[in-house]
Protein backbone atom coordinates (compact mmCIF):
# COMPACT_ATOMS: atom_id res chain seq x y z
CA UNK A 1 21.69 15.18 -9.52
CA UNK A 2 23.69 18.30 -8.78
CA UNK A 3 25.08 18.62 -5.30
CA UNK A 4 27.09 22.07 -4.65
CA UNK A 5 29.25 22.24 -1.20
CA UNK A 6 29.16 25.74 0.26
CA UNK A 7 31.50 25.54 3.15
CA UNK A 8 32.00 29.45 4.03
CA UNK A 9 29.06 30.10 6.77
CA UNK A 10 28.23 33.84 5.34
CA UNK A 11 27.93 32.17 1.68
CA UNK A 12 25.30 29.85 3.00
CA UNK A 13 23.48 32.58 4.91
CA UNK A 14 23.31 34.57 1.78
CA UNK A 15 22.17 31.59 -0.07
CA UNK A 16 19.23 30.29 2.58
CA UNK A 17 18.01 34.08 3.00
CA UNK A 18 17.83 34.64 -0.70
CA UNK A 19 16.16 31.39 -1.16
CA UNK A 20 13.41 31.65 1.11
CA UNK A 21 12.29 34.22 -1.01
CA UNK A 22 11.38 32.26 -3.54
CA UNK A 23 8.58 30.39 -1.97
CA UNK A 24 5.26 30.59 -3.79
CA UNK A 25 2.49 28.57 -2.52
CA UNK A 26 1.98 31.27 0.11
CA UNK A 27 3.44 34.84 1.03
CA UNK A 28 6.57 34.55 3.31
CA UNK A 29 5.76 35.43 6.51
CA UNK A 30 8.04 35.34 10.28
CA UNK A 31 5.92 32.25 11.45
CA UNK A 32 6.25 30.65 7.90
CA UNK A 33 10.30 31.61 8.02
CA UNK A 34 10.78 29.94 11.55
CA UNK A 35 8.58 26.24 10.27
CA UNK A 36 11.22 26.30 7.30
CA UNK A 37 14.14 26.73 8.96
CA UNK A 38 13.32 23.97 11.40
CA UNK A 39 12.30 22.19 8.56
CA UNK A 40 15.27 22.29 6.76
CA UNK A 41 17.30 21.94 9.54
CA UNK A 42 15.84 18.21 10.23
CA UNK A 43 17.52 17.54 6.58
CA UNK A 44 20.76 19.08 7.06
CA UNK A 45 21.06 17.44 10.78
CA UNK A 46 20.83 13.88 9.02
CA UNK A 47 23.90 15.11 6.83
CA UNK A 48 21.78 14.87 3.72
CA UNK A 49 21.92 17.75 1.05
CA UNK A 50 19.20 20.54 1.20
CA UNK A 51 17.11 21.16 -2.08
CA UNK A 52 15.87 25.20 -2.47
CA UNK A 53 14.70 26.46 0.99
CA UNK A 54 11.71 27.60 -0.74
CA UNK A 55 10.54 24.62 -2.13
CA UNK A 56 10.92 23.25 1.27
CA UNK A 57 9.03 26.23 2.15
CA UNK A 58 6.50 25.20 -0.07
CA UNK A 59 5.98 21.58 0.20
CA UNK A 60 5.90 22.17 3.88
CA UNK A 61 3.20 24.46 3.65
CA UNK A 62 1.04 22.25 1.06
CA UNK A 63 1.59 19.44 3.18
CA UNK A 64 0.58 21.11 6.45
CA UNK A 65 -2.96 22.26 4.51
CA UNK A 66 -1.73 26.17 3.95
CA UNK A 67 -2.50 26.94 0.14
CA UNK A 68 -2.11 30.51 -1.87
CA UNK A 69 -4.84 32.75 0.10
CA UNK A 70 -5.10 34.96 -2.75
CA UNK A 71 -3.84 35.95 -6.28
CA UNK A 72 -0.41 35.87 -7.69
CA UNK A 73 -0.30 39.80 -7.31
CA UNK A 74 0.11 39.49 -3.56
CA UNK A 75 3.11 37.54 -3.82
CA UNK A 76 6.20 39.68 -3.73
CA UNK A 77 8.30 39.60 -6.99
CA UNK A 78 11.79 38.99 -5.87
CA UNK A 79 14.40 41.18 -7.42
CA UNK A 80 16.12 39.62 -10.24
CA UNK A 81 13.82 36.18 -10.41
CA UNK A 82 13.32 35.99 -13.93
CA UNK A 83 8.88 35.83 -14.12
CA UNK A 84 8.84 32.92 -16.83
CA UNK A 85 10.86 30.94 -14.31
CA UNK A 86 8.51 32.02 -11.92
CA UNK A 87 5.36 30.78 -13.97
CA UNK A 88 7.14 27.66 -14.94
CA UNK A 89 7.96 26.63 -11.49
CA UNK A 90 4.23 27.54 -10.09
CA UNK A 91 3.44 25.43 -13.61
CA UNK A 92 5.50 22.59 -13.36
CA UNK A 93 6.82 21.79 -9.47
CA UNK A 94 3.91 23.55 -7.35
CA UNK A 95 1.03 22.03 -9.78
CA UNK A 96 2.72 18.82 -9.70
CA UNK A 97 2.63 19.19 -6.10
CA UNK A 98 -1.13 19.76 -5.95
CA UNK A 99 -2.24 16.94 -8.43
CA UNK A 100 0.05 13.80 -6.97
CA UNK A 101 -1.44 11.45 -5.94
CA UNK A 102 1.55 9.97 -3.66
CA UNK A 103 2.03 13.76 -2.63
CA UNK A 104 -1.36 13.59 -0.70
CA UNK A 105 -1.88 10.27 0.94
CA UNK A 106 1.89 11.08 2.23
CA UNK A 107 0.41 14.86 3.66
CA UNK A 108 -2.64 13.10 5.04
CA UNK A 109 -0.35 10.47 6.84
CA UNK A 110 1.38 13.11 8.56
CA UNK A 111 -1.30 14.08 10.71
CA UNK A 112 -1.40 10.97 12.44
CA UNK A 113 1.81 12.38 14.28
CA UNK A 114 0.46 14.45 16.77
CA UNK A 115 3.79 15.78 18.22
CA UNK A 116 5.06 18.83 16.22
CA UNK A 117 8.97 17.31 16.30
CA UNK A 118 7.54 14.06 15.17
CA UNK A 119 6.04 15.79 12.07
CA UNK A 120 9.09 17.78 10.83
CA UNK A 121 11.04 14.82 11.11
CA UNK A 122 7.98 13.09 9.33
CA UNK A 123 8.01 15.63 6.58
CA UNK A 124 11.97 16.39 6.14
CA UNK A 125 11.28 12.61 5.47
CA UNK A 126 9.18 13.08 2.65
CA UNK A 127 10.94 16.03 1.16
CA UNK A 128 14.30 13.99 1.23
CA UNK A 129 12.41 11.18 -0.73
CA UNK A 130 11.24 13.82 -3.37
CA UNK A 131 14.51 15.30 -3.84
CA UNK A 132 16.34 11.69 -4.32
CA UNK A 133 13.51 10.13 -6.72
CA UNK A 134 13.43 13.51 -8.76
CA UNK A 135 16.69 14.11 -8.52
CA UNK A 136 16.60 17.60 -7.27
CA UNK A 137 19.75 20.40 -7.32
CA UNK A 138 20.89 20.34 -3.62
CA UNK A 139 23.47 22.28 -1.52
CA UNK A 140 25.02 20.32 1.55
CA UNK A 141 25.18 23.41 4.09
CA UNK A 142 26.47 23.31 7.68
CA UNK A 143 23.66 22.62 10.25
CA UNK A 144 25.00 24.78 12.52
CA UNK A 145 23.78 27.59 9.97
CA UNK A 146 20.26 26.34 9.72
CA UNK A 147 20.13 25.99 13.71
CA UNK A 148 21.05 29.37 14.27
CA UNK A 149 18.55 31.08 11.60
CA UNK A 150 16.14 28.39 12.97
CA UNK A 151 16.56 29.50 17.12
CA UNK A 152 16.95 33.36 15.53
CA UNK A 153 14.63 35.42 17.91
CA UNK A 154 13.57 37.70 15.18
CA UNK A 155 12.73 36.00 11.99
CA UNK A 156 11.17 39.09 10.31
CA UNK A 157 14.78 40.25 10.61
CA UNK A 158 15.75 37.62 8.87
CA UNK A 159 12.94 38.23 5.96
CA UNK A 160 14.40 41.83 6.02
CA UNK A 161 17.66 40.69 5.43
CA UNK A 162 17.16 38.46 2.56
CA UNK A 163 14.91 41.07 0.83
CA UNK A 164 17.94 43.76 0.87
CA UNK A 165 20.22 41.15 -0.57
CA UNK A 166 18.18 40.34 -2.86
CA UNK A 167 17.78 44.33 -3.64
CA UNK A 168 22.19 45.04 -3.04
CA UNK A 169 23.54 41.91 -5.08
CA UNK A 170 20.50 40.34 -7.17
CA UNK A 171 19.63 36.92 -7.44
CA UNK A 172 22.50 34.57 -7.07
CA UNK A 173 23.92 32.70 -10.04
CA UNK A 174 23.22 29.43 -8.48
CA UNK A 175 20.13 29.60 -7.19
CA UNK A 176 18.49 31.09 -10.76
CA UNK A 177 20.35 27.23 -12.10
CA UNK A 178 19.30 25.77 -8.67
CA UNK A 179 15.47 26.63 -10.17
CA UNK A 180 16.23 26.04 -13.97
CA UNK A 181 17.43 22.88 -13.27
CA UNK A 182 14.34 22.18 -10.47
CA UNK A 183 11.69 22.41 -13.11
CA UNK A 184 13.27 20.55 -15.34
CA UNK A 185 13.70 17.82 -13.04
CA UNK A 186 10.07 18.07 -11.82
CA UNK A 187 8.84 17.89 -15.51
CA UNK A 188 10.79 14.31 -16.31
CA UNK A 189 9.80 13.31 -12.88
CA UNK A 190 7.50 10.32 -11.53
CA UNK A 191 4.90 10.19 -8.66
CA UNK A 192 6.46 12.85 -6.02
CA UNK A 193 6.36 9.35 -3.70
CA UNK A 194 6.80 5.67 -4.36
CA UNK A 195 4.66 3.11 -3.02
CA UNK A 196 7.03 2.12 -0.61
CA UNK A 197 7.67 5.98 0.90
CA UNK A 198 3.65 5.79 1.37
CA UNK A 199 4.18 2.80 3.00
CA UNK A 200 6.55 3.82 5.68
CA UNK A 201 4.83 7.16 6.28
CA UNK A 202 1.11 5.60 6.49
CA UNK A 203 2.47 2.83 9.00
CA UNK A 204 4.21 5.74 11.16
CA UNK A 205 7.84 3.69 11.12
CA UNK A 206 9.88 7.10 9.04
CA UNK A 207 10.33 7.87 12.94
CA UNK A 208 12.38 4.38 13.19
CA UNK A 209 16.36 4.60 12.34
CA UNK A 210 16.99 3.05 8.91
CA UNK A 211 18.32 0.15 9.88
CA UNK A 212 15.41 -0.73 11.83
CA UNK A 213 12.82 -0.07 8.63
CA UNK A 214 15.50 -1.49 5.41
CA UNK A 215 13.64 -4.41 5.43
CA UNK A 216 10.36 -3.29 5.27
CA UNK A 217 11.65 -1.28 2.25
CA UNK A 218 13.14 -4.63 0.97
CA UNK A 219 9.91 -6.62 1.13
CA UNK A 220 7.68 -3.99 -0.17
CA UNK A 221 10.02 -3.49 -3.08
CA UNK A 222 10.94 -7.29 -3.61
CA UNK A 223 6.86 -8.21 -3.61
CA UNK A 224 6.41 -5.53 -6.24
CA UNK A 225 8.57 -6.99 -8.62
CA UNK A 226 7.25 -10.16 -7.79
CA UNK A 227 3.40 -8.99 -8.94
CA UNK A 228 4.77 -7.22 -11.46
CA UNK A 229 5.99 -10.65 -13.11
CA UNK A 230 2.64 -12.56 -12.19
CA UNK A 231 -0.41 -12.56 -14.53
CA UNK A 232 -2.51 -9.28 -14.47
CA UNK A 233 -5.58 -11.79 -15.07
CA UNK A 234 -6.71 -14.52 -13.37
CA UNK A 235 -5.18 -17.66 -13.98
CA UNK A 236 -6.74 -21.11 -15.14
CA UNK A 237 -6.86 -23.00 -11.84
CA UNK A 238 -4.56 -26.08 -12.10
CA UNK A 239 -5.06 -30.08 -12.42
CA UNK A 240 -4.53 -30.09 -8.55
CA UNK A 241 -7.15 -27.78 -7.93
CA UNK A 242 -9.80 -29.28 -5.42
CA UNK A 243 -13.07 -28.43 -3.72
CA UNK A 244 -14.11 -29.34 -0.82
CA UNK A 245 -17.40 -29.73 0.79
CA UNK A 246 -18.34 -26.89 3.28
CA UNK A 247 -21.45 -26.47 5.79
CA UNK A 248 -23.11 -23.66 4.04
CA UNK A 249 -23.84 -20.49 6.94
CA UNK A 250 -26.90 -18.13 6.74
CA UNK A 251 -24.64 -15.71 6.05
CA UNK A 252 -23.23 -17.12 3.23
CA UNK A 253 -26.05 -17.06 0.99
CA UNK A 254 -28.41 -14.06 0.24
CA UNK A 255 -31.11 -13.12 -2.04
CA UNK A 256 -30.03 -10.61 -4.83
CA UNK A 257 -33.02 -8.41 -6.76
CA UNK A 258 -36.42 -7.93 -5.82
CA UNK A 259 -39.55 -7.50 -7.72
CA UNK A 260 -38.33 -7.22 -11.16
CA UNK A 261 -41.55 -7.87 -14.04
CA UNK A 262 -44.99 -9.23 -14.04
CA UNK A 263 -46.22 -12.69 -15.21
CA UNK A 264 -48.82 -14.91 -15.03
CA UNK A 265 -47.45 -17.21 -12.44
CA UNK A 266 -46.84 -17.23 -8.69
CA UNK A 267 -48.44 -17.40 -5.32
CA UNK A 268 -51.63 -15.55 -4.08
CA UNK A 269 -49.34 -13.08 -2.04
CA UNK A 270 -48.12 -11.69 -5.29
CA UNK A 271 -51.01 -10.82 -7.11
CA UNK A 272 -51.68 -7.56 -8.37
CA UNK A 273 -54.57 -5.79 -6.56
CA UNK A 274 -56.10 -4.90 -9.89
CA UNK A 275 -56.78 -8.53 -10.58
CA UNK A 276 -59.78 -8.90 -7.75
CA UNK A 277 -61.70 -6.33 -9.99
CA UNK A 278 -62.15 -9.46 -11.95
CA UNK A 279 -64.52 -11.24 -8.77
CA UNK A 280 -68.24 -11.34 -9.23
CA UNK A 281 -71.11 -11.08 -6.83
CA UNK A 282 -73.25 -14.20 -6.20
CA UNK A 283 -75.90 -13.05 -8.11
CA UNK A 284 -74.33 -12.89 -11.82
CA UNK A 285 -75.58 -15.45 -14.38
CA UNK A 286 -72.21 -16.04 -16.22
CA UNK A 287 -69.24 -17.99 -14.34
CA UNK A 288 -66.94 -15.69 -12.45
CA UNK A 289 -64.50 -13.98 -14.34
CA UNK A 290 -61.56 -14.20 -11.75
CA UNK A 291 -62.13 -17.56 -11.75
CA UNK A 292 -62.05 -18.21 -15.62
CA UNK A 293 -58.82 -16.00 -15.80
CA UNK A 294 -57.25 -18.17 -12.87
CA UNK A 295 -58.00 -21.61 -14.71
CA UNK A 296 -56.83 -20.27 -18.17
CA UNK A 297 -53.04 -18.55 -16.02
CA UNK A 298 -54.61 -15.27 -17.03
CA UNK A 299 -54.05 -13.80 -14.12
CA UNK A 300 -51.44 -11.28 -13.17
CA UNK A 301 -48.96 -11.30 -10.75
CA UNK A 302 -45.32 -10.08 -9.49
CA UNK A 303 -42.53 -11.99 -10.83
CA UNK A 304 -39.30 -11.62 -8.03
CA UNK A 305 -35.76 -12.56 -8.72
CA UNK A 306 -35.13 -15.31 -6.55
CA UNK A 307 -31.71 -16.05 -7.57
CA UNK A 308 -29.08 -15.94 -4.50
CA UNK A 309 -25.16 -14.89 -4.04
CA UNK A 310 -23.38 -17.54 -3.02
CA UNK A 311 -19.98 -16.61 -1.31
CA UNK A 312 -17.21 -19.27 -1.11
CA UNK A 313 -15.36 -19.18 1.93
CA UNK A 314 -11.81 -19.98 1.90
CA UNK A 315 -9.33 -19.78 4.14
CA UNK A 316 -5.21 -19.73 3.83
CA UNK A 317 -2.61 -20.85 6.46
CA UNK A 318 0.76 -19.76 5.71
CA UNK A 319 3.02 -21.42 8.15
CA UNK A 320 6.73 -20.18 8.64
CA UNK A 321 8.69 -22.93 9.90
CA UNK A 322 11.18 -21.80 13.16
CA UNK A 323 14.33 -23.21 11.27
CA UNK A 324 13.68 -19.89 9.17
CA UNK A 325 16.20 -18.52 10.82
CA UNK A 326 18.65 -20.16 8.74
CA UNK A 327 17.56 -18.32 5.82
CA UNK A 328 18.24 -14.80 7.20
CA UNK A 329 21.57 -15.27 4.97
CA UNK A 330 21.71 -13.20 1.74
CA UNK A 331 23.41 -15.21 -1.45
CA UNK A 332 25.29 -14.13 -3.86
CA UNK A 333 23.60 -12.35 -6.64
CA UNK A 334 20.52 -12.15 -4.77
CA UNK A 335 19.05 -8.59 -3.94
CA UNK A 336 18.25 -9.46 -0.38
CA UNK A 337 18.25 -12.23 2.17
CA UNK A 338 15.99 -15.05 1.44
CA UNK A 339 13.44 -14.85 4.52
CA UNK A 340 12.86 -11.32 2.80
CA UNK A 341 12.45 -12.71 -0.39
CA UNK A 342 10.37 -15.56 1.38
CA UNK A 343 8.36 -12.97 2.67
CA UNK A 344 7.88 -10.77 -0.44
CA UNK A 345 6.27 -14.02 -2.12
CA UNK A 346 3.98 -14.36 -0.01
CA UNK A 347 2.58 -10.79 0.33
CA UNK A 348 2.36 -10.88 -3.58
CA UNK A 349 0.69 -13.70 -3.15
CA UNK A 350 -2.03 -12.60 -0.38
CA UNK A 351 -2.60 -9.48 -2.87
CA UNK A 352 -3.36 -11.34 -6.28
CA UNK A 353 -5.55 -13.77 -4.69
CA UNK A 354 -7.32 -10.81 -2.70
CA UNK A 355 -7.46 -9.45 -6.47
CA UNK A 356 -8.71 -12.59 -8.31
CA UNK A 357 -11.08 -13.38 -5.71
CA UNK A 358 -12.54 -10.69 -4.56
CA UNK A 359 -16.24 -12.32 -4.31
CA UNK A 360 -14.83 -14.92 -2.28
CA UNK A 361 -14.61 -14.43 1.58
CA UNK A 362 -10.77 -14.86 2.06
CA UNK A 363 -8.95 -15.08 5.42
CA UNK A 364 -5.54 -15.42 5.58
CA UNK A 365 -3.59 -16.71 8.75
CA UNK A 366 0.31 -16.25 8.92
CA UNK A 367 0.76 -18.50 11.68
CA UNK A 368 4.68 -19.41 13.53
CA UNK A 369 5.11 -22.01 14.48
CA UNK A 370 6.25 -22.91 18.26
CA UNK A 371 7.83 -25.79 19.52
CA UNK A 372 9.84 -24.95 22.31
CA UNK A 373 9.25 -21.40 23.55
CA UNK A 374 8.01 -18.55 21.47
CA UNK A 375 8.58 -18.26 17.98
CA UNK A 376 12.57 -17.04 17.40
CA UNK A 377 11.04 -15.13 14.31
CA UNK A 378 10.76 -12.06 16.42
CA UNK A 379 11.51 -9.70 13.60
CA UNK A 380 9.54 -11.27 10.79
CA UNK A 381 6.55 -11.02 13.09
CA UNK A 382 6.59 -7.05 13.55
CA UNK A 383 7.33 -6.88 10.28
CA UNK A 384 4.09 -8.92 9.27
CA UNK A 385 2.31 -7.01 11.43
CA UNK A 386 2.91 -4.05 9.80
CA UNK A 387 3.27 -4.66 6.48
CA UNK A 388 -0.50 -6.78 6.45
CA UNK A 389 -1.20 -3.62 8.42
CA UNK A 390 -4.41 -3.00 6.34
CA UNK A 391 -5.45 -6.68 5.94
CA UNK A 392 -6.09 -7.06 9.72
CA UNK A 393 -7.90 -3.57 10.70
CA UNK A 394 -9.77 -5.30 7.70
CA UNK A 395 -10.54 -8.72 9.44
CA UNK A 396 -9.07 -10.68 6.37
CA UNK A 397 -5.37 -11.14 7.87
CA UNK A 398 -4.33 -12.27 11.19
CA UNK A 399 -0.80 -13.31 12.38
CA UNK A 400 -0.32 -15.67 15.43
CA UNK A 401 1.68 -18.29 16.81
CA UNK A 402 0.70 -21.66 17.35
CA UNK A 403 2.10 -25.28 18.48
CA UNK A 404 1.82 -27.50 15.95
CA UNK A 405 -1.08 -29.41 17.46
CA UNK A 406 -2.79 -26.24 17.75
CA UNK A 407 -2.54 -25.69 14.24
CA UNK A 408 -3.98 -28.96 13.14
CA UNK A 409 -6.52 -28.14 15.39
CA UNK A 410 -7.59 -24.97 13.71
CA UNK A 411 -7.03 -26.67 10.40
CA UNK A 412 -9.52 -29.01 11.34
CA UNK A 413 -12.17 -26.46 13.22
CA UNK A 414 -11.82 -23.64 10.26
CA UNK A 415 -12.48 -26.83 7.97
CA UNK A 416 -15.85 -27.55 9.13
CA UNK A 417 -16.89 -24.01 7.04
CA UNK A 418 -14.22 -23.26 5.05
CA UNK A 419 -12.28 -24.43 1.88
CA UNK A 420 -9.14 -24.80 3.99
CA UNK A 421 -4.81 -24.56 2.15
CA UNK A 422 -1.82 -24.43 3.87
CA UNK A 423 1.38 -23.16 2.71
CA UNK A 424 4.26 -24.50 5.42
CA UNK A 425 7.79 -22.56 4.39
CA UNK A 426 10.77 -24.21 6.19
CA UNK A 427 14.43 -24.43 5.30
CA UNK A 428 14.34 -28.30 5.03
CA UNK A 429 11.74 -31.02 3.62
CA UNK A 430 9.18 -30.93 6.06
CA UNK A 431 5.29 -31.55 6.21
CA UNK A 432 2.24 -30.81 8.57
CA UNK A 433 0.14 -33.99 8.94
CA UNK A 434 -3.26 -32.72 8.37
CA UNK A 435 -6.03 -34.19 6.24
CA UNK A 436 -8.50 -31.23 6.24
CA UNK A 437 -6.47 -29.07 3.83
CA UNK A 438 -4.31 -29.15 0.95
CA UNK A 439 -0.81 -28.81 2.29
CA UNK A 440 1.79 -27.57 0.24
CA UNK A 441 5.80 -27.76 1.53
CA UNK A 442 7.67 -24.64 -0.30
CA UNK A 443 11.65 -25.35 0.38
CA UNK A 444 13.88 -22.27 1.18
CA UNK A 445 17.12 -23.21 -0.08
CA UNK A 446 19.39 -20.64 -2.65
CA UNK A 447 16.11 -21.22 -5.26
CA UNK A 448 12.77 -22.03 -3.92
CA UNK A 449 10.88 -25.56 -4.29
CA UNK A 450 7.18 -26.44 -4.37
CA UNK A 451 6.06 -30.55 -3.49
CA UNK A 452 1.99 -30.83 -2.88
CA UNK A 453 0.17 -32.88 -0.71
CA UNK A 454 -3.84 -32.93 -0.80
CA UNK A 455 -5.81 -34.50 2.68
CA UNK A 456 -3.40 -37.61 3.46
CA UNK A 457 -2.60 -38.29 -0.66
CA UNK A 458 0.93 -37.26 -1.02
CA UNK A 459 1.89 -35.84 -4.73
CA UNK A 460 3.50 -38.57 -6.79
CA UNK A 461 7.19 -36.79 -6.13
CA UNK A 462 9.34 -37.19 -3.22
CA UNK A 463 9.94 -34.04 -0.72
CA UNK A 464 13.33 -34.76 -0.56
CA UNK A 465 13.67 -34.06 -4.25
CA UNK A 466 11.51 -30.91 -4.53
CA UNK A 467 11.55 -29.30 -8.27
CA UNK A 468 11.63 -26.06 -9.40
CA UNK A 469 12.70 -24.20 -12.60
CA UNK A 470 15.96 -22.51 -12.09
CA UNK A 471 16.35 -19.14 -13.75
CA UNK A 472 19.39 -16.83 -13.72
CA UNK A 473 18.03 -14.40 -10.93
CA UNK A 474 16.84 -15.75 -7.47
CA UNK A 475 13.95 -13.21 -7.93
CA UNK A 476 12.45 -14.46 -11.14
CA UNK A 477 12.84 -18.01 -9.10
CA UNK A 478 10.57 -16.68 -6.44
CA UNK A 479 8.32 -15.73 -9.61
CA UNK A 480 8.23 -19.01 -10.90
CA UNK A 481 7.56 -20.88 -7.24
CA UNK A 482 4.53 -18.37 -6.94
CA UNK A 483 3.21 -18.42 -10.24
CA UNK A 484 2.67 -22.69 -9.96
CA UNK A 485 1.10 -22.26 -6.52
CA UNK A 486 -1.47 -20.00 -7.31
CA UNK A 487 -3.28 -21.66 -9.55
CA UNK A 488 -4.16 -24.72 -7.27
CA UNK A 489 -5.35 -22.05 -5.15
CA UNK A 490 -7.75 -20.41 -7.57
């Protein structure tokens, strides 16, 4: 990635004027000048290097809804801007543009920001992501440049401006390389966003100092390597797997099909009309032909599908333990701290059993648990909030806090309908005494340990001595831990 300093002041005027030029998804305009100075000023303020004004022109402009409102011709032709750079940058950067997938779900996230400073910050945001994953040419330019083109009280002086030095010196050297090098870029490029830039924009946290939203970017990242290690098909459930007998709801059973052939069988309500043709009067001779045709099943009626859907309801406690707090320590060779790494496994987890069973009515419950106060897992408890974000507008997450007695409670109660697990995380050996789920302890240390306990029947090895396979990297050990659990889940 190419990153060219331009310290002198009228250098970088020359260069931003020129530039702005260049935009191509619409006709530059004063209005349009103004929204990508401010734009790019929201970059340069964060001390972060500025790709081509007019792509940020452009992207601004795509992302804000404003498309080309008619044919190339209307599009000025800057002075010495080569036109198969000009086709290959509509080709490759602005079609890109249109077709991402990433690229729209982050421009429809924007609008959820209904301030106008909120949204250029939300959108320097995206165009900052771009440039770093594509690895964009960028200048670094003083902001004090930007803010004074940006609070100029004439912009189509500024438009005029650009135009003559585009018509006195030509094209600059470095912005006809800045655009070589941008298509090429574009062209050996991936999605415009990654899943965790969509992420942060959807949940509205881009507004949040960095700081504030590294671990979100941590988790989301750390569970996506995690999934991307687990089987893409559903697994053979284990040896431990158990069922447990549920009271069945009216809701959990329905009829599927209706009327689907015709057969000689079934109740008076489903026979056809045309059969009473068959009934005689009183006065015939011969026996009545309905009647012969009912003794010999010749009769026709309407055969339904009477099979039903049966939905198996299943529930999931995942219980963090409060002495988590101890494992908000990163160790050595590790990509992150372990309560992020903790947490990563278990939002890979929540999304390949949402993905193996999907017929199954799944509710998962992230519970904290209390003992003395509130919960001291403050953080991790935004951070659930947002990252499950989707599960619970769904109804199919929740995250509370509860006592332990309160949880047992629930265990019990959600029991009753429910094929009940619990997952309790904690730094040290620990288990919940419950008998109306199958408990499993999962031991936080440096590399993660799994010990199972089903009802009041505890697994034939010791807590204190909990297993686990110990690979080279702590994240292929979170892997491992996740990839034995979920198949007593399945």
């Amino acid at each position: 990635m190419r990153v060219v300093e331009i310290r002198q002041p009228e250098q970088a005027r020359t260069h931003l004027l020129q530039s702005l030029w260049l935009m191509r998804a619409a006709a530059p305009t004063p209005a349009r000048a103004h929204q990508a100075f401010a734009w790019a000023h929201e970059i340069a303020a964060n001390g972060d290097p500025l790709p081509p004004l007019g792509l940020v022109a452009d992207m601004g402009l795509l992302a804000l809804g404003v498309g080309r409102e008619s044919g190339p011709a209307t599009l000025p032709e800057p002075p010495g801007f080569d036109p198969s750079l000009v086709r290959r940058y509509e080709d490759y950067v602005l079609g890109k543009l249109y077709a991402d997938h990433s690229f729209e779900r982050g421009c429809d996230a924007l609008y959820q920001f209904s301030d106008e400073r909120e949204r250029s910050i939300a959108l320097a945001w995206l165009i900052q992501q771009f440039r770093q994953r594509a690895e964009l040419p960028s200048v670094l330019v003083s902001p004090a440049v930007l803010k004074g083109l940006r609070d100029h009280t004439d912009p189509a002086q500024l438009l005029a401006e650009g135009w003559e030095l585009l018509e006195s010196s030509g094209l600059s050297d470095r912005l006809r390389e800045d655009y070589e090098d941008l298509t090429l870029a574009v062209r050996n490029a991936g999605d415009v966003l990654g899943a965790e830039d969509v992420l942060e924009l959807e949940r509205g946290v881009v507004l949040q100092p960095f700081a504030d939203r590294i671990a979100l970017r941590q988790v989301w990242h750390a569970a996506d390597q995690i999934e991307r290690l687990l089987p893409h098909v559903k697994v053979r459930p284990s040896a431990r797997h158990s069922q447990a007998a549920t009271h069945l709801l009216e809701e959990d059973i329905y009829p599927v099909g209706g009327f689907n052939s015709i057969s000689n069988r079934g109740g008076i309500e489903s026979l056809l009309h045309s059969q009473l043709a068959y009934m005689e009067t009183d006065e015939a001779e011969r026996p009545d032909l309905f009647d012969i045709k009912f003794l010999r099943d010749e009769l026709l009626y309407y055969s339904r599908d009477e099979n039903q859907f049966l939905r198996r309801r299943q529930m999931f406690f995942l219980v963090l333990s409060p002495d988590l707090v101890e494992a908000r320590i990163k160790d050595a060779g590790a990509p992150c701290q372990r309560i992020i790494l903790l947490l990563a496994a278990l939002l890979a987890a929540i999304h390949k059993l949402s993905d193996w069973l999907s017929t199954d009515a799944l509710h998962f419950e992230v519970v904290l648990l209390t003992e003395n106060g509130p919960s001291p897992l403050v953080e991790e408890r935004q951070l659930l909030r947002t990252l499950l974000h989707d599960e619970i507008a769904a109804g199919t997450a929740s995250v509370t806090e509860r006592t332990p007695r309160e949880l047992q409670q629930t265990i019990q109660q959600q029991a009753r309908r429910s094929l009940c697990h619990c997952l309790l995380a904690s730094t040290g050996p620990r288990w919940l005494d419950t008998a109306a789920a199958s408990t499993v302890a999962l031991h936080c240390e440096q590399l993660p340990a799994l010990a199972w306990r089903e009802g009041d029947a505890t697994s034939d090895r010791d807590p204190d001595s909990l297993e686990s396979a110990e690979p080279l990297d702590p994240l292929d050990a979170w892997q491992e831990a996740i990839a034995q659990l979920l198949p007593t889940w399945i």
